[in-house]
PDB file of N, CA and C in Angstrom:
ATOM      1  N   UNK A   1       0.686 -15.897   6.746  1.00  0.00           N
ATOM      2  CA  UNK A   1       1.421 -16.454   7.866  1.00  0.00           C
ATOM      3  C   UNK A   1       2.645 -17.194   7.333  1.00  0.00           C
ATOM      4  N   UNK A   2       3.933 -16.774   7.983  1.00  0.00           N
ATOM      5  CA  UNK A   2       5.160 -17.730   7.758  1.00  0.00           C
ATOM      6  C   UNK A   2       5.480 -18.240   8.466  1.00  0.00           C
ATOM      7  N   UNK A   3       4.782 -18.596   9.786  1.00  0.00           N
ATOM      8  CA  UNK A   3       5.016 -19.551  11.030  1.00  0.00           C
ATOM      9  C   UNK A   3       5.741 -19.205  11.640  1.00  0.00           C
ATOM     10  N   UNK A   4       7.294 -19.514  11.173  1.00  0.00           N
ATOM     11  CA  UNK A   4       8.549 -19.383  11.913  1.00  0.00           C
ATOM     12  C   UNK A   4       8.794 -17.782  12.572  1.00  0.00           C
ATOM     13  N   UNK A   5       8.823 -18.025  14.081  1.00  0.00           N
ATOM     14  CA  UNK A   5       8.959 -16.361  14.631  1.00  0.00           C
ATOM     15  C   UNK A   5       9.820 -15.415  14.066  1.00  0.00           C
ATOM     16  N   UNK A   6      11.400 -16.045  13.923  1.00  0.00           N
ATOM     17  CA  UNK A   6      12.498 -15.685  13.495  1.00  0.00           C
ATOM     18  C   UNK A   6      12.570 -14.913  11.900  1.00  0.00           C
ATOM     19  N   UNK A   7      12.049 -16.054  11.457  1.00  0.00           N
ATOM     20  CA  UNK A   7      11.768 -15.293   9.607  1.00  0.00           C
ATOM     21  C   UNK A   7      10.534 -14.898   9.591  1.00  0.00           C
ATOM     22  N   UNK A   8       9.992 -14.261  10.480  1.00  0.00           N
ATOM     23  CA  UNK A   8       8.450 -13.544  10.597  1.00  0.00           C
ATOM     24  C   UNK A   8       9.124 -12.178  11.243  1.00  0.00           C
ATOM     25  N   UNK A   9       9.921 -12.032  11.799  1.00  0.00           N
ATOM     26  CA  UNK A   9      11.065 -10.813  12.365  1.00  0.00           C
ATOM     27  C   UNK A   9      11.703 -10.559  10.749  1.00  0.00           C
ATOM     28  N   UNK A  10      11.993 -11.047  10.139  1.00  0.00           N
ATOM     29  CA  UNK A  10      13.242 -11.324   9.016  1.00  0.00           C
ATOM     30  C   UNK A  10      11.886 -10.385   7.874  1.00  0.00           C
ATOM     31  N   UNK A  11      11.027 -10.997   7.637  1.00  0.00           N
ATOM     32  CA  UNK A  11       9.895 -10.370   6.453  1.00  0.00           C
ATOM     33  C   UNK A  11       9.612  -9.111   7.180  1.00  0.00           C
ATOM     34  N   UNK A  12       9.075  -9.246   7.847  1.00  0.00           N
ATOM     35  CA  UNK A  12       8.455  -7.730   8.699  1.00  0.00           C
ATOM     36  C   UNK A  12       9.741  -6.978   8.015  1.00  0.00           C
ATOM     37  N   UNK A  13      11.041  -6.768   8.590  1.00  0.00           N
ATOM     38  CA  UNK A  13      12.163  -5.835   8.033  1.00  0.00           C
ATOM     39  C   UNK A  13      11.990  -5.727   6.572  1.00  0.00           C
ATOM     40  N   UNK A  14      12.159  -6.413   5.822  1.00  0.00           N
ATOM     41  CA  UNK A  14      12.061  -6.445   4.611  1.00  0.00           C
ATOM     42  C   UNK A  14      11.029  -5.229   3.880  1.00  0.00           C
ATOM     43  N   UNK A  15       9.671  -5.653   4.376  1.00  0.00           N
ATOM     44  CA  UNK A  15       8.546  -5.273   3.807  1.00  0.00           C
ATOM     45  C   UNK A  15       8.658  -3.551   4.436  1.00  0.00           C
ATOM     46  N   UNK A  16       8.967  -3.086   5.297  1.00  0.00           N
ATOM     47  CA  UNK A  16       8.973  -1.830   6.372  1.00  0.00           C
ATOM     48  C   UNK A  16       9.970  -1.037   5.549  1.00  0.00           C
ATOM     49  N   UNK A  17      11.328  -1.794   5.504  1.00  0.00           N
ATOM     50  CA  UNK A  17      12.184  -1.296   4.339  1.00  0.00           C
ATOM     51  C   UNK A  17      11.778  -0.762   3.136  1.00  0.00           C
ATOM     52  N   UNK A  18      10.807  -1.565   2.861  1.00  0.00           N
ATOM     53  CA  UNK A  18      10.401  -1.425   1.017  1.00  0.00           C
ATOM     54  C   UNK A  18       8.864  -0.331   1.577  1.00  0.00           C
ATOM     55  N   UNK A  19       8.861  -0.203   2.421  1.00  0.00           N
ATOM     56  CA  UNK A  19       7.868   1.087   2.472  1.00  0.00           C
ATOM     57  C   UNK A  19       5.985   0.618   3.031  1.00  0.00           C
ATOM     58  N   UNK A  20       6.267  -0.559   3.700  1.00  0.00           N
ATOM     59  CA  UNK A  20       4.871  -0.583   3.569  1.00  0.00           C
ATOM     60  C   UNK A  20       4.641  -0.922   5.563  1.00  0.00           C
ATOM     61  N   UNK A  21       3.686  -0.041   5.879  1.00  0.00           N
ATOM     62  CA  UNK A  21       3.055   0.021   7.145  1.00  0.00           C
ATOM     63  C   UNK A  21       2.927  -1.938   7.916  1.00  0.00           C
ATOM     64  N   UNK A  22       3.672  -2.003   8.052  1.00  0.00           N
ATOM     65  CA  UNK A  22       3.110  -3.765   9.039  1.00  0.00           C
ATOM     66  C   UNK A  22       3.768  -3.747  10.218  1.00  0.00           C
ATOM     67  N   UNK A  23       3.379  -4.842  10.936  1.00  0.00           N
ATOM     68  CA  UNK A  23       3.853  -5.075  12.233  1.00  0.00           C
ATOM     69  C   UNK A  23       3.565  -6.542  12.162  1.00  0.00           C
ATOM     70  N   UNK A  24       3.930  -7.179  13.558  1.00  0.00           N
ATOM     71  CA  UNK A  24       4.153  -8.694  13.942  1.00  0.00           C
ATOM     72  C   UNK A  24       3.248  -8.989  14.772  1.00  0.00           C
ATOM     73  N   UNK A  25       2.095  -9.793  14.312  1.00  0.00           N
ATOM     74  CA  UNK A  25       1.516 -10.780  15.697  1.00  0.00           C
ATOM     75  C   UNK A  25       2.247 -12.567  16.115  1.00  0.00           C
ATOM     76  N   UNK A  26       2.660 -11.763  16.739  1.00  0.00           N
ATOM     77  CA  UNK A  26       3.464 -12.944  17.723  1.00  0.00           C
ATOM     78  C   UNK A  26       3.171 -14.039  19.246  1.00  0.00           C
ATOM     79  N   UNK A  27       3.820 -14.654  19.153  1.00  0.00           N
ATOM     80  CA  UNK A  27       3.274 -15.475  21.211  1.00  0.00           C
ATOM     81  C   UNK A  27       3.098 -14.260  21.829  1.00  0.00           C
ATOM     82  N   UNK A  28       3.016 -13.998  22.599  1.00  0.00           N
ATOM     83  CA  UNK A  28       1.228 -14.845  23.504  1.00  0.00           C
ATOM     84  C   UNK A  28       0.030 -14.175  22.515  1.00  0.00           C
ATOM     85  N   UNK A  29       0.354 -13.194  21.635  1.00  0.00           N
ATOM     86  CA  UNK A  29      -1.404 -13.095  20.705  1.00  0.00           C
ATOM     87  C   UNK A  29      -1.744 -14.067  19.997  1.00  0.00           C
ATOM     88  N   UNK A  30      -0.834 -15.250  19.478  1.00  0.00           N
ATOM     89  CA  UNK A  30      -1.222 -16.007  18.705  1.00  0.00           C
ATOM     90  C   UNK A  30      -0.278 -17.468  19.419  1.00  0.00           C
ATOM     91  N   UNK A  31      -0.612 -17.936  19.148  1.00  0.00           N
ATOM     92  CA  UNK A  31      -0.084 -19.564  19.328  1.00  0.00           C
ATOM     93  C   UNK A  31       0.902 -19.528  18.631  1.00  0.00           C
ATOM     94  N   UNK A  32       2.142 -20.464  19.615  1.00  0.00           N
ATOM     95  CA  UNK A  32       3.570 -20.503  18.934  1.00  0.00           C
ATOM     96  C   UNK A  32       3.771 -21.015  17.473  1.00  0.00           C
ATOM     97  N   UNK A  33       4.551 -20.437  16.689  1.00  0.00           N
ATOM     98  CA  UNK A  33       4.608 -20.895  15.182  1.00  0.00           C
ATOM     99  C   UNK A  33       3.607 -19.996  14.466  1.00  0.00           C
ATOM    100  N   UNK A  34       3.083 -19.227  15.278  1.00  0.00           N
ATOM    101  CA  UNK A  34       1.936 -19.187  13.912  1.00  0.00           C
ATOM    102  C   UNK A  34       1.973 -17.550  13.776  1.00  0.00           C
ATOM    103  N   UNK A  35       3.179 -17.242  14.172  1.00  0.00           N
ATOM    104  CA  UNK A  35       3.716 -15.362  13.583  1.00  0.00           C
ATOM    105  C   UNK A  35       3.079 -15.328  12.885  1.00  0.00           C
ATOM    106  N   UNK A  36       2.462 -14.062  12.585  1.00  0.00           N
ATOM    107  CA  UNK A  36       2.166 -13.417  11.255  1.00  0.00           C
ATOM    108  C   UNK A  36       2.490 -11.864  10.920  1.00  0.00           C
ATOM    109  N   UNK A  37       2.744 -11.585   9.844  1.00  0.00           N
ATOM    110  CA  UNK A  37       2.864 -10.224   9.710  1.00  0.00           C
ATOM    111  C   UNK A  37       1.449  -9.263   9.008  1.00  0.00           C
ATOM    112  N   UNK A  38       1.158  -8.529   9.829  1.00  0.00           N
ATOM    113  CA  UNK A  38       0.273  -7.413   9.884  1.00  0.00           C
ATOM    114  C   UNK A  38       0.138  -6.146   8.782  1.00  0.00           C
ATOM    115  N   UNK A  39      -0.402  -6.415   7.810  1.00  0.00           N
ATOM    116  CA  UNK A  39      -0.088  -4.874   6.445  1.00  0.00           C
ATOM    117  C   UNK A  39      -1.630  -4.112   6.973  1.00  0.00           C
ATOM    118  N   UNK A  40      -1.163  -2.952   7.215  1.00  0.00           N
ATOM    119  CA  UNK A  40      -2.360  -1.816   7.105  1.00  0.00           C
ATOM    120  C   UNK A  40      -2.749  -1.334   6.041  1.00  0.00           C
ATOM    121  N   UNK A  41      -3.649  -1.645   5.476  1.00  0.00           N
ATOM    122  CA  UNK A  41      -4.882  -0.673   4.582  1.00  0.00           C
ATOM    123  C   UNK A  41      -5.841  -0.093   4.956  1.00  0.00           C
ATOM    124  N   UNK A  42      -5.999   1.417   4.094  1.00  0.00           N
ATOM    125  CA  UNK A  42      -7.021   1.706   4.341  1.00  0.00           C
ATOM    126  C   UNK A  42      -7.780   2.206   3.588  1.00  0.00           C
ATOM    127  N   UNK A  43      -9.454   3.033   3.430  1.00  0.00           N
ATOM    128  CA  UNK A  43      -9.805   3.471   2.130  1.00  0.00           C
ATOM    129  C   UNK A  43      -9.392   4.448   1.717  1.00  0.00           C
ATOM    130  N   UNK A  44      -8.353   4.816   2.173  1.00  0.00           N
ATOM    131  CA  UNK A  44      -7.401   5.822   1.153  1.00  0.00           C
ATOM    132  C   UNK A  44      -6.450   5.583   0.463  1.00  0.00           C
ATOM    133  N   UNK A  45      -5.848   4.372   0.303  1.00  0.00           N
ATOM    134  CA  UNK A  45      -5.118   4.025  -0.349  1.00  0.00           C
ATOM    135  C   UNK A  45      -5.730   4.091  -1.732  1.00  0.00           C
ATOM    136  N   UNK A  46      -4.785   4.355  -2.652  1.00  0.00           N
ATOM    137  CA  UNK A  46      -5.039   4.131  -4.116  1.00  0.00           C
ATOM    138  C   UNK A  46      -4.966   2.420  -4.687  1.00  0.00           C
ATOM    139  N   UNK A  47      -5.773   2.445  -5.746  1.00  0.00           N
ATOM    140  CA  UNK A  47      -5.336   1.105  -6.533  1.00  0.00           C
ATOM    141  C   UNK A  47      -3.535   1.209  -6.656  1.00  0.00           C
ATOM    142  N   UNK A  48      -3.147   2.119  -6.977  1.00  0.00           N
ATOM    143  CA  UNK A  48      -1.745   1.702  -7.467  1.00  0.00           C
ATOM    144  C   UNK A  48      -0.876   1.974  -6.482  1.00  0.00           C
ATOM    145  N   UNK A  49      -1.231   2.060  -5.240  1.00  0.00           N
ATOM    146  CA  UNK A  49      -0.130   2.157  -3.616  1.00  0.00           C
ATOM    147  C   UNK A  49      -0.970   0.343  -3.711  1.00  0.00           C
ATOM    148  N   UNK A  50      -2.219  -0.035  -3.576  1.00  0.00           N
ATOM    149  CA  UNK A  50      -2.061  -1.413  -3.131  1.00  0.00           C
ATOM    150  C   UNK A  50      -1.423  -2.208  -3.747  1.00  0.00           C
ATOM    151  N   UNK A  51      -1.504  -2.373  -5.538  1.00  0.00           N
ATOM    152  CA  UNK A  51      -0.527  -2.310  -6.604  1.00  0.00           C
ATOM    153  C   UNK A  51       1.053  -2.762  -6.049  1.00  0.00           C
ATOM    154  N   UNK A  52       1.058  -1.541  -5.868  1.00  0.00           N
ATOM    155  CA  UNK A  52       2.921  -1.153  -5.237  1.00  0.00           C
ATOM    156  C   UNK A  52       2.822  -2.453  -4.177  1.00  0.00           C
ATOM    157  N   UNK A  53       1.956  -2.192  -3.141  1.00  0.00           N
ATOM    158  CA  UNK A  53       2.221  -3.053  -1.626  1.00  0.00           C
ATOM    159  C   UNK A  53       2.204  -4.246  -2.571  1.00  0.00           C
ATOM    160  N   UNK A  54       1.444  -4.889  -3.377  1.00  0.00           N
ATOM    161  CA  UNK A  54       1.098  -6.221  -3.662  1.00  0.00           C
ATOM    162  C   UNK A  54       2.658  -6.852  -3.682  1.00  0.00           C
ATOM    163  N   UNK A  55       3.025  -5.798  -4.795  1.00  0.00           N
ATOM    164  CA  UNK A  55       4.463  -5.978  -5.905  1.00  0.00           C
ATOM    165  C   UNK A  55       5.718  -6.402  -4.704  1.00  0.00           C
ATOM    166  N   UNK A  56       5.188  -5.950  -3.496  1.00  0.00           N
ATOM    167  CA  UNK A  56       6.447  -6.026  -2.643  1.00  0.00           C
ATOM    168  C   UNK A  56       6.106  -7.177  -1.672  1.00  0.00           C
ATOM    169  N   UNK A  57       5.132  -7.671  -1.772  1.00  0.00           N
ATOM    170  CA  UNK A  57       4.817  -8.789  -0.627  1.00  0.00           C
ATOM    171  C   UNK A  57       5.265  -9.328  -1.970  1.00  0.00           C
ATOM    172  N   UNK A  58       4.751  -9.377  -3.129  1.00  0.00           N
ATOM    173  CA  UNK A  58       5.720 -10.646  -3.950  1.00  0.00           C
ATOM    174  C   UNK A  58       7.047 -10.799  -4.019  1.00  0.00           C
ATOM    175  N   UNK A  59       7.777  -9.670  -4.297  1.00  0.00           N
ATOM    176  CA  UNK A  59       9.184  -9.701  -3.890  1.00  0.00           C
ATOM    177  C   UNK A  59       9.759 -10.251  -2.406  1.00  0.00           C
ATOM    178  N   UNK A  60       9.041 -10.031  -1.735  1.00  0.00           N
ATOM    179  CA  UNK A  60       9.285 -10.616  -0.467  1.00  0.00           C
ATOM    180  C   UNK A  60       9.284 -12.363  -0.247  1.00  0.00           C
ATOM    181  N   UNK A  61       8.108 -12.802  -0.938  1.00  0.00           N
ATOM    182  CA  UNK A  61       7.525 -14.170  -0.984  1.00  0.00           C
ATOM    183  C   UNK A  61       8.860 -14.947  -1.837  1.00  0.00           C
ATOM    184  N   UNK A  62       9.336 -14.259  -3.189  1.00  0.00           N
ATOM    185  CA  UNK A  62      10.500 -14.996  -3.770  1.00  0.00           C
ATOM    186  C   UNK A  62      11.831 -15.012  -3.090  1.00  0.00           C
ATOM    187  N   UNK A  63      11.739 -14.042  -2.218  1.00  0.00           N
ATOM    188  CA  UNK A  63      13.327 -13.429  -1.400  1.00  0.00           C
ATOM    189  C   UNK A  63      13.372 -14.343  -0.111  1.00  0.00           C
ATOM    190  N   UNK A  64      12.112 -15.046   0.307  1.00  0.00           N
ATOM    191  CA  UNK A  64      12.175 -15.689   1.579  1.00  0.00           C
ATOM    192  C   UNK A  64      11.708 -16.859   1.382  1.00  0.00           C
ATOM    193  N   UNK A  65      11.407 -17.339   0.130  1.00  0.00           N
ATOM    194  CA  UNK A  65      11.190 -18.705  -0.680  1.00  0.00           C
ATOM    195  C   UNK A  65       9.518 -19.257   0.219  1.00  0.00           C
ATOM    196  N   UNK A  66       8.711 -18.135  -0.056  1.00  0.00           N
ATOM    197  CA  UNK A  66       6.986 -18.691   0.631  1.00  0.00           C
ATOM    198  C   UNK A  66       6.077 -18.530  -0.455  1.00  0.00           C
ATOM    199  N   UNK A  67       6.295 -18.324  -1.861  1.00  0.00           N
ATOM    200  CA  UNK A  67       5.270 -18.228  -2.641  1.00  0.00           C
ATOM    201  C   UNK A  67       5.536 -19.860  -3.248  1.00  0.00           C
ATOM    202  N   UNK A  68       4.513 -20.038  -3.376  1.00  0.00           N
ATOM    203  CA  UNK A  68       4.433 -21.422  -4.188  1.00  0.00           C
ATOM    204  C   UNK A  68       3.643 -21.062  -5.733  1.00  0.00           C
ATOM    205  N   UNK A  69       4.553 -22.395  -6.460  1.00  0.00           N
ATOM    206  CA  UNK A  69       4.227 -22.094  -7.852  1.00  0.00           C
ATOM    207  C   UNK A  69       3.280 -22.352  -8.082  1.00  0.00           C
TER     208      UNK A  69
END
């Protein structure tokens, strides 16, 4: 969760760009502030597609300043 609706619109693009299946739960499914973005897995994915997805939610986390050290 990155709270903010706006940069929860802003990651979603990002991550969709870089190739990976998500979407947005937003107001009214969730209580205001508390966006989140949605990654699909499934048991077909390989270790090294989740690998890949991981690599890009981290790139994402440094690009939108939400990973903590």
């Amino acid at each position: 969760m990155y709270y903010s609706e706006n940069h929860t619109v802003d990651i979603n693009k990002y991550l969709q760009a870089h190739g990976l299946d998500t979407s947005i739960v937003q107001f009214p499914a969730v209580p205001k502030n508390e966006a989140r973005v949605r990654i699909f897995v499934t048991s077909e994915h390989t270790k090294e597609e989740l690998d890949e997805a991981a690599q890009i939610v981290f790139k994402a986390a440094e690009e939108f300043r939400f990973l903590k050290k």
